[in-house]
PDB file of N, CA and C in Angstrom:
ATOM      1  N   UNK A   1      16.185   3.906  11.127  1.00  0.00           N
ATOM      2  CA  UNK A   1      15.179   4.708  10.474  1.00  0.00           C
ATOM      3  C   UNK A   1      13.771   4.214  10.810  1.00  0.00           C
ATOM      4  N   UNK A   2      13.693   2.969  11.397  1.00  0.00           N
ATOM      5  CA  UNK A   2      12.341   2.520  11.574  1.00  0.00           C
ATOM      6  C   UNK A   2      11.767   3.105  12.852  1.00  0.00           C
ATOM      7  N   UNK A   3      12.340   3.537  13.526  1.00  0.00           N
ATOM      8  CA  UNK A   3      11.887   4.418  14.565  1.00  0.00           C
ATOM      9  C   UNK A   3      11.652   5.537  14.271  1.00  0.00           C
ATOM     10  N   UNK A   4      12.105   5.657  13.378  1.00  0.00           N
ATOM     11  CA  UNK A   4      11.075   7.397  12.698  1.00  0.00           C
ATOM     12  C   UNK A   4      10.246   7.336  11.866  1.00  0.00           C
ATOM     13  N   UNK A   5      10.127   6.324  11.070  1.00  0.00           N
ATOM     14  CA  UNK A   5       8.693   6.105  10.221  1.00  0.00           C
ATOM     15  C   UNK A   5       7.795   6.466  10.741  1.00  0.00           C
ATOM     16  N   UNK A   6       6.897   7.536   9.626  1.00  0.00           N
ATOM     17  CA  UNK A   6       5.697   8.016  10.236  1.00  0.00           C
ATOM     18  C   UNK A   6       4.621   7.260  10.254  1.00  0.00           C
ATOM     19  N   UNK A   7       4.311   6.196   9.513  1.00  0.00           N
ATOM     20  CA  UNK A   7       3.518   5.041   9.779  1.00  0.00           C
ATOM     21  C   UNK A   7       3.477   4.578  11.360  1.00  0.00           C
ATOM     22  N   UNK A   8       4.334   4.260  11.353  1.00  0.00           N
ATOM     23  CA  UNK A   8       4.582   3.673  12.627  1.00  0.00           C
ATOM     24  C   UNK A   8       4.443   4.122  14.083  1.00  0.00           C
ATOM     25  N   UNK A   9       4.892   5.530  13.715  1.00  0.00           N
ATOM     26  CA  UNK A   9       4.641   7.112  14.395  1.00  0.00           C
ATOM     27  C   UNK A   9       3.218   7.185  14.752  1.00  0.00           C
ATOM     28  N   UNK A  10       2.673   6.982  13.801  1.00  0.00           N
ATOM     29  CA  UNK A  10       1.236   7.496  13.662  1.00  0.00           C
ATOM     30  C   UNK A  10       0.255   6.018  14.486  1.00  0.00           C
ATOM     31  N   UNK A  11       0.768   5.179  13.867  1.00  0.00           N
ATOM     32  CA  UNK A  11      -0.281   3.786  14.444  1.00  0.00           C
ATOM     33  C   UNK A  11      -0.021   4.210  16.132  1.00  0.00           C
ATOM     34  N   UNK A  12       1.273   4.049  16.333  1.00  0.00           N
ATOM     35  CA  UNK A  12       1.323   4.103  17.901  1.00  0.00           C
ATOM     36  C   UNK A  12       0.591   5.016  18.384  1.00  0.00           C
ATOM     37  N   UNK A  13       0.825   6.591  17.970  1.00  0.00           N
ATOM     38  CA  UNK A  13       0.238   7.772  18.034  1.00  0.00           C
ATOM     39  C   UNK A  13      -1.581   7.129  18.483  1.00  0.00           C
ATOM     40  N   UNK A  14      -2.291   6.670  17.443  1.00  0.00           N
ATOM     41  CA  UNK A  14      -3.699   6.409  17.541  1.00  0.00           C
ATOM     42  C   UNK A  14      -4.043   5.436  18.540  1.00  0.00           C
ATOM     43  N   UNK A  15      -3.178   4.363  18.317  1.00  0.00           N
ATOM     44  CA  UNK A  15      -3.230   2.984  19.923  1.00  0.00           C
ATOM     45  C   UNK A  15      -2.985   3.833  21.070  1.00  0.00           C
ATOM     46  N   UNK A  16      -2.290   4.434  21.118  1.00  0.00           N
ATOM     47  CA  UNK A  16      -1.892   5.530  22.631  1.00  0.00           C
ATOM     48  C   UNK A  16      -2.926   6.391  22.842  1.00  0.00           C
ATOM     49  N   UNK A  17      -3.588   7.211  22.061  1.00  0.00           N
ATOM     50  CA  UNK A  17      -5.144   7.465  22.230  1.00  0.00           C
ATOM     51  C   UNK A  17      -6.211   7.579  22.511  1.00  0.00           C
ATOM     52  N   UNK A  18      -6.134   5.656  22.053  1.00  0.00           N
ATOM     53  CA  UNK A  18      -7.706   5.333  21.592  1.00  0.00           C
ATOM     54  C   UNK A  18      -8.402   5.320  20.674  1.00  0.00           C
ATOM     55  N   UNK A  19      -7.403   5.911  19.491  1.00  0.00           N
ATOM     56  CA  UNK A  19      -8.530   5.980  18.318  1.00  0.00           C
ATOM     57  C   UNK A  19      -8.247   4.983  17.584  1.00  0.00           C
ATOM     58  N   UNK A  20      -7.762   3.885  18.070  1.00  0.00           N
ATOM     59  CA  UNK A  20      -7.366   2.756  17.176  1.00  0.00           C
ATOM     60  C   UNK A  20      -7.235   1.629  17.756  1.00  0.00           C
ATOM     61  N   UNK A  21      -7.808   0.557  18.040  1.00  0.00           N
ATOM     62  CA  UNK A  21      -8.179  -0.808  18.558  1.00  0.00           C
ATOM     63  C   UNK A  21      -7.041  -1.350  17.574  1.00  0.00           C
ATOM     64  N   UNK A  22      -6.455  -3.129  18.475  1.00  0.00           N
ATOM     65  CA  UNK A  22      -6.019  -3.721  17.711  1.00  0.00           C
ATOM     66  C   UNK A  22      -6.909  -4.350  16.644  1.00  0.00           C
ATOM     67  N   UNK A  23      -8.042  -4.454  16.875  1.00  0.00           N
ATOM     68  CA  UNK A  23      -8.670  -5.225  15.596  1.00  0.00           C
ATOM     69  C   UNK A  23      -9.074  -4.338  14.546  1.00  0.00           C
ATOM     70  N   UNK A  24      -9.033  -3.195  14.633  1.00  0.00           N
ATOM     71  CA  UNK A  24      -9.393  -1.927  13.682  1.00  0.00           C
ATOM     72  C   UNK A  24      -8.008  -2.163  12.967  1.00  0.00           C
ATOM     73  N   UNK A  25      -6.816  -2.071  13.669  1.00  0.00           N
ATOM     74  CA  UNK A  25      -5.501  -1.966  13.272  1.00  0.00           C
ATOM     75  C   UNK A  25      -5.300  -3.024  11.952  1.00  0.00           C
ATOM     76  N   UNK A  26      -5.608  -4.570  12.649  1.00  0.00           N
ATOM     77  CA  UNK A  26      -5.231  -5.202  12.294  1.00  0.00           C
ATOM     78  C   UNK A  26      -6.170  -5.507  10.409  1.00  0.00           C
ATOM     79  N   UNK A  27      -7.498  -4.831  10.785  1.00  0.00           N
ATOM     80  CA  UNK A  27      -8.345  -4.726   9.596  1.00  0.00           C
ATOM     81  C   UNK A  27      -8.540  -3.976   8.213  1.00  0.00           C
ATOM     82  N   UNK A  28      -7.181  -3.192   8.834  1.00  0.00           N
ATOM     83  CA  UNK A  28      -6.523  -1.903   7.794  1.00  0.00           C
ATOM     84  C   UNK A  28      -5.270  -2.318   7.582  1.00  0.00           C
ATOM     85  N   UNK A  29      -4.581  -3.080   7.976  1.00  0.00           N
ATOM     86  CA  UNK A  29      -3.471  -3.807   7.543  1.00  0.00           C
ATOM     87  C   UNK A  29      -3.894  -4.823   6.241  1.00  0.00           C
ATOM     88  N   UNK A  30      -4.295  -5.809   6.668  1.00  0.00           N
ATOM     89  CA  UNK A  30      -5.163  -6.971   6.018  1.00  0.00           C
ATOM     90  C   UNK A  30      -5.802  -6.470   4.852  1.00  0.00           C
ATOM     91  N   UNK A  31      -6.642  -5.412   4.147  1.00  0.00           N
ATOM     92  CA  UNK A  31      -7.247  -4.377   3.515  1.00  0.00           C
ATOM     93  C   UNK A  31      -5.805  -4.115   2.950  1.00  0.00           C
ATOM     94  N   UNK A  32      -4.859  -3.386   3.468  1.00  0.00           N
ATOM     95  CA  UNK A  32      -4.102  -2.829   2.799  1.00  0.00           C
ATOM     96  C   UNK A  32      -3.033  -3.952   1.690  1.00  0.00           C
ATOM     97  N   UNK A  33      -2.967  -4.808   2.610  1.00  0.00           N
ATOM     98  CA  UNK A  33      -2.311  -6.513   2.182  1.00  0.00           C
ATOM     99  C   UNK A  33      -2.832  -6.917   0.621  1.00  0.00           C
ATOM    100  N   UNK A  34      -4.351  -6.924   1.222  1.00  0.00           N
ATOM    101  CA  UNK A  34      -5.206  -7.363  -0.395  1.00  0.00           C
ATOM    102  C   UNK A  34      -5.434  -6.334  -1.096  1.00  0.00           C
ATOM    103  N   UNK A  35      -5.582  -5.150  -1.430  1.00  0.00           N
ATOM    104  CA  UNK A  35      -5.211  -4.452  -2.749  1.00  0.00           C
ATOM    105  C   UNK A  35      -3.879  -4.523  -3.074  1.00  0.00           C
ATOM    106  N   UNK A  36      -2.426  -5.085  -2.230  1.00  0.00           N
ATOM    107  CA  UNK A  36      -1.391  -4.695  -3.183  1.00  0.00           C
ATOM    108  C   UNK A  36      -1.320  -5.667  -3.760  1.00  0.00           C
ATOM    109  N   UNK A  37      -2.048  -7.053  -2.871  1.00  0.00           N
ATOM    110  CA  UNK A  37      -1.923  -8.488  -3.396  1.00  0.00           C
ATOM    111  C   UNK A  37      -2.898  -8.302  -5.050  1.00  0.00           C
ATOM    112  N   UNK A  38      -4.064  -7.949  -4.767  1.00  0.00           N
ATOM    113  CA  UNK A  38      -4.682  -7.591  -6.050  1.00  0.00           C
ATOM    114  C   UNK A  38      -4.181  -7.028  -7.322  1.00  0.00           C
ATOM    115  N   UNK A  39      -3.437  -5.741  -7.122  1.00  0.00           N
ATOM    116  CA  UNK A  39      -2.898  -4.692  -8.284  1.00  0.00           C
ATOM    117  C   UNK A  39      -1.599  -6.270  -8.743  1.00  0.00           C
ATOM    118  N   UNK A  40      -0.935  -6.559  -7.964  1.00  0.00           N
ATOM    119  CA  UNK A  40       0.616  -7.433  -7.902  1.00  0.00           C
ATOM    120  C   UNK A  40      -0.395  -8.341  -9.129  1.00  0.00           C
ATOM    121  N   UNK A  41      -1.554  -9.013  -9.042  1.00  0.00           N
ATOM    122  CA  UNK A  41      -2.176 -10.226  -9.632  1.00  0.00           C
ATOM    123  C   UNK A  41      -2.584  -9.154 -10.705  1.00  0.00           C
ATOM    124  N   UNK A  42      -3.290  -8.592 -10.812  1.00  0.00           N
ATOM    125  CA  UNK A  42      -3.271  -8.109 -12.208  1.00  0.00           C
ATOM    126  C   UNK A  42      -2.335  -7.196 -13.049  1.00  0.00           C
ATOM    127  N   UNK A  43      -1.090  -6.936 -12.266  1.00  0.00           N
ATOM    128  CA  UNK A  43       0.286  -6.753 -13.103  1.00  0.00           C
ATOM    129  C   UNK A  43       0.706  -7.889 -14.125  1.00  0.00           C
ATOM    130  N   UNK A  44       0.701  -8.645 -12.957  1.00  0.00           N
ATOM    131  CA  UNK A  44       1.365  -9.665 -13.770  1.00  0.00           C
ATOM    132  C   UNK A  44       0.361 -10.847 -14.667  1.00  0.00           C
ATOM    133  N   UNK A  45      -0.817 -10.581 -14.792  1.00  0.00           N
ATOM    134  CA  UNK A  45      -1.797 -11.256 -15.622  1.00  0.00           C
ATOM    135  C   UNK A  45      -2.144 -10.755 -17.074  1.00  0.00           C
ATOM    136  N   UNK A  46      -1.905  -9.371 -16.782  1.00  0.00           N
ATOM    137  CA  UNK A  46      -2.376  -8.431 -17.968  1.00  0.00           C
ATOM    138  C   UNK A  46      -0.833  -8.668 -18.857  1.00  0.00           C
ATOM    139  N   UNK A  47      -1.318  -8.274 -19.756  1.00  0.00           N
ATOM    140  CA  UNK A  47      -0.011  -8.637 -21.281  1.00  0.00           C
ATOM    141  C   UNK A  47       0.826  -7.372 -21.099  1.00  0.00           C
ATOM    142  N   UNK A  48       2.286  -7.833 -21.984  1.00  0.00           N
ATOM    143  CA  UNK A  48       2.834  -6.445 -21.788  1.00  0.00           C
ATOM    144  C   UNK A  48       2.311  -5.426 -22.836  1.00  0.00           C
ATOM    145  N   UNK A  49       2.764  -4.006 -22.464  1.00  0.00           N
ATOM    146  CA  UNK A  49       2.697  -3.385 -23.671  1.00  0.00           C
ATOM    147  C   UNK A  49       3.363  -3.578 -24.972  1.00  0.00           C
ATOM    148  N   UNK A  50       2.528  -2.829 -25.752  1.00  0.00           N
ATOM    149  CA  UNK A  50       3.309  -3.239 -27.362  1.00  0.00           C
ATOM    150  C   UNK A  50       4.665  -2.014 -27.219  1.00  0.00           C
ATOM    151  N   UNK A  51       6.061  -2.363 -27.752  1.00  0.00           N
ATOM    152  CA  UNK A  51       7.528  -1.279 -27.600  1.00  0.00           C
ATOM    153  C   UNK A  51       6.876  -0.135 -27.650  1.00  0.00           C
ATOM    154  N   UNK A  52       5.987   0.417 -28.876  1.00  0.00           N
ATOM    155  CA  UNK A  52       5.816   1.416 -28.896  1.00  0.00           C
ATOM    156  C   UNK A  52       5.026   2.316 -27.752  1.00  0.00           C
ATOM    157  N   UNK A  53       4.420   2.012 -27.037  1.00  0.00           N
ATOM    158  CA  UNK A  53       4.042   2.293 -25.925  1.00  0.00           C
ATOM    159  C   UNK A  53       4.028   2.455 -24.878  1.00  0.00           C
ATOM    160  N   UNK A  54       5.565   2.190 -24.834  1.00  0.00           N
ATOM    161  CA  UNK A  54       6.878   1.789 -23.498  1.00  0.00           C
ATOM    162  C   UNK A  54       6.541   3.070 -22.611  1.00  0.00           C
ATOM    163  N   UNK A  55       7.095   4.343 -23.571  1.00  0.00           N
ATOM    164  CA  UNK A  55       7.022   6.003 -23.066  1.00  0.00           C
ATOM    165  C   UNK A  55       5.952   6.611 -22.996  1.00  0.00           C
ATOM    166  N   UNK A  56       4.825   5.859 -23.426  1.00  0.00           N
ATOM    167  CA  UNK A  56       3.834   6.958 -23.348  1.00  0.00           C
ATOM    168  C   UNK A  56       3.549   7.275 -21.604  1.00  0.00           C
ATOM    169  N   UNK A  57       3.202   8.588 -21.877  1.00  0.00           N
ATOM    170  CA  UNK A  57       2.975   9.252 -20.039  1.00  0.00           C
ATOM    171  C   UNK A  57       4.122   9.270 -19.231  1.00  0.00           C
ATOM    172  N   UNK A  58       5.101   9.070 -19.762  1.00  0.00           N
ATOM    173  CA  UNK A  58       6.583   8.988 -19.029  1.00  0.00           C
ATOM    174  C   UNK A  58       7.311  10.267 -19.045  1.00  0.00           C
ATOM    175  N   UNK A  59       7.218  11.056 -20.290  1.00  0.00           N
ATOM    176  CA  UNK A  59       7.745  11.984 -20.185  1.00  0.00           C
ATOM    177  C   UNK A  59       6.544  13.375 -20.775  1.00  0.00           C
ATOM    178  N   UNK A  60       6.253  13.732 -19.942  1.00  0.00           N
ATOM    179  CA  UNK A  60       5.010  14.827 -20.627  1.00  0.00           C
ATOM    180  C   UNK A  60       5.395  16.223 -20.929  1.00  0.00           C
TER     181      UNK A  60
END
């Protein structure tokens, strides 16, 4: 299946191009790295919810 990922599809797609340098590549990777690293650090920093608040927005 990793040969059909459209990610992957697509990066090659833009390197084959031109519209995408490895250091552009590599600077939107890195970027993408540190916001999940970010959201991951304030998941797990922030408190849990109180039970009652488990469902809210879960089922609308």
């Amino acid at each position: 299946m990793r040969e059909k990922d459209p990610i992957v599809r697509l990066r090659e797609h833009l390197l084959r191009e031109g519209l995408l340098d490895e250091a552009a590549d590599g600077e939107l990777v890195g970027r993408a790295h540190r916001e999940v690293d970010e959201a991951v650090a304030f998941a797990r920093e922030s408190p849990y919810p109180a039970p009652e608040e488990a469902l809210e927005h879960v089922f609308a």
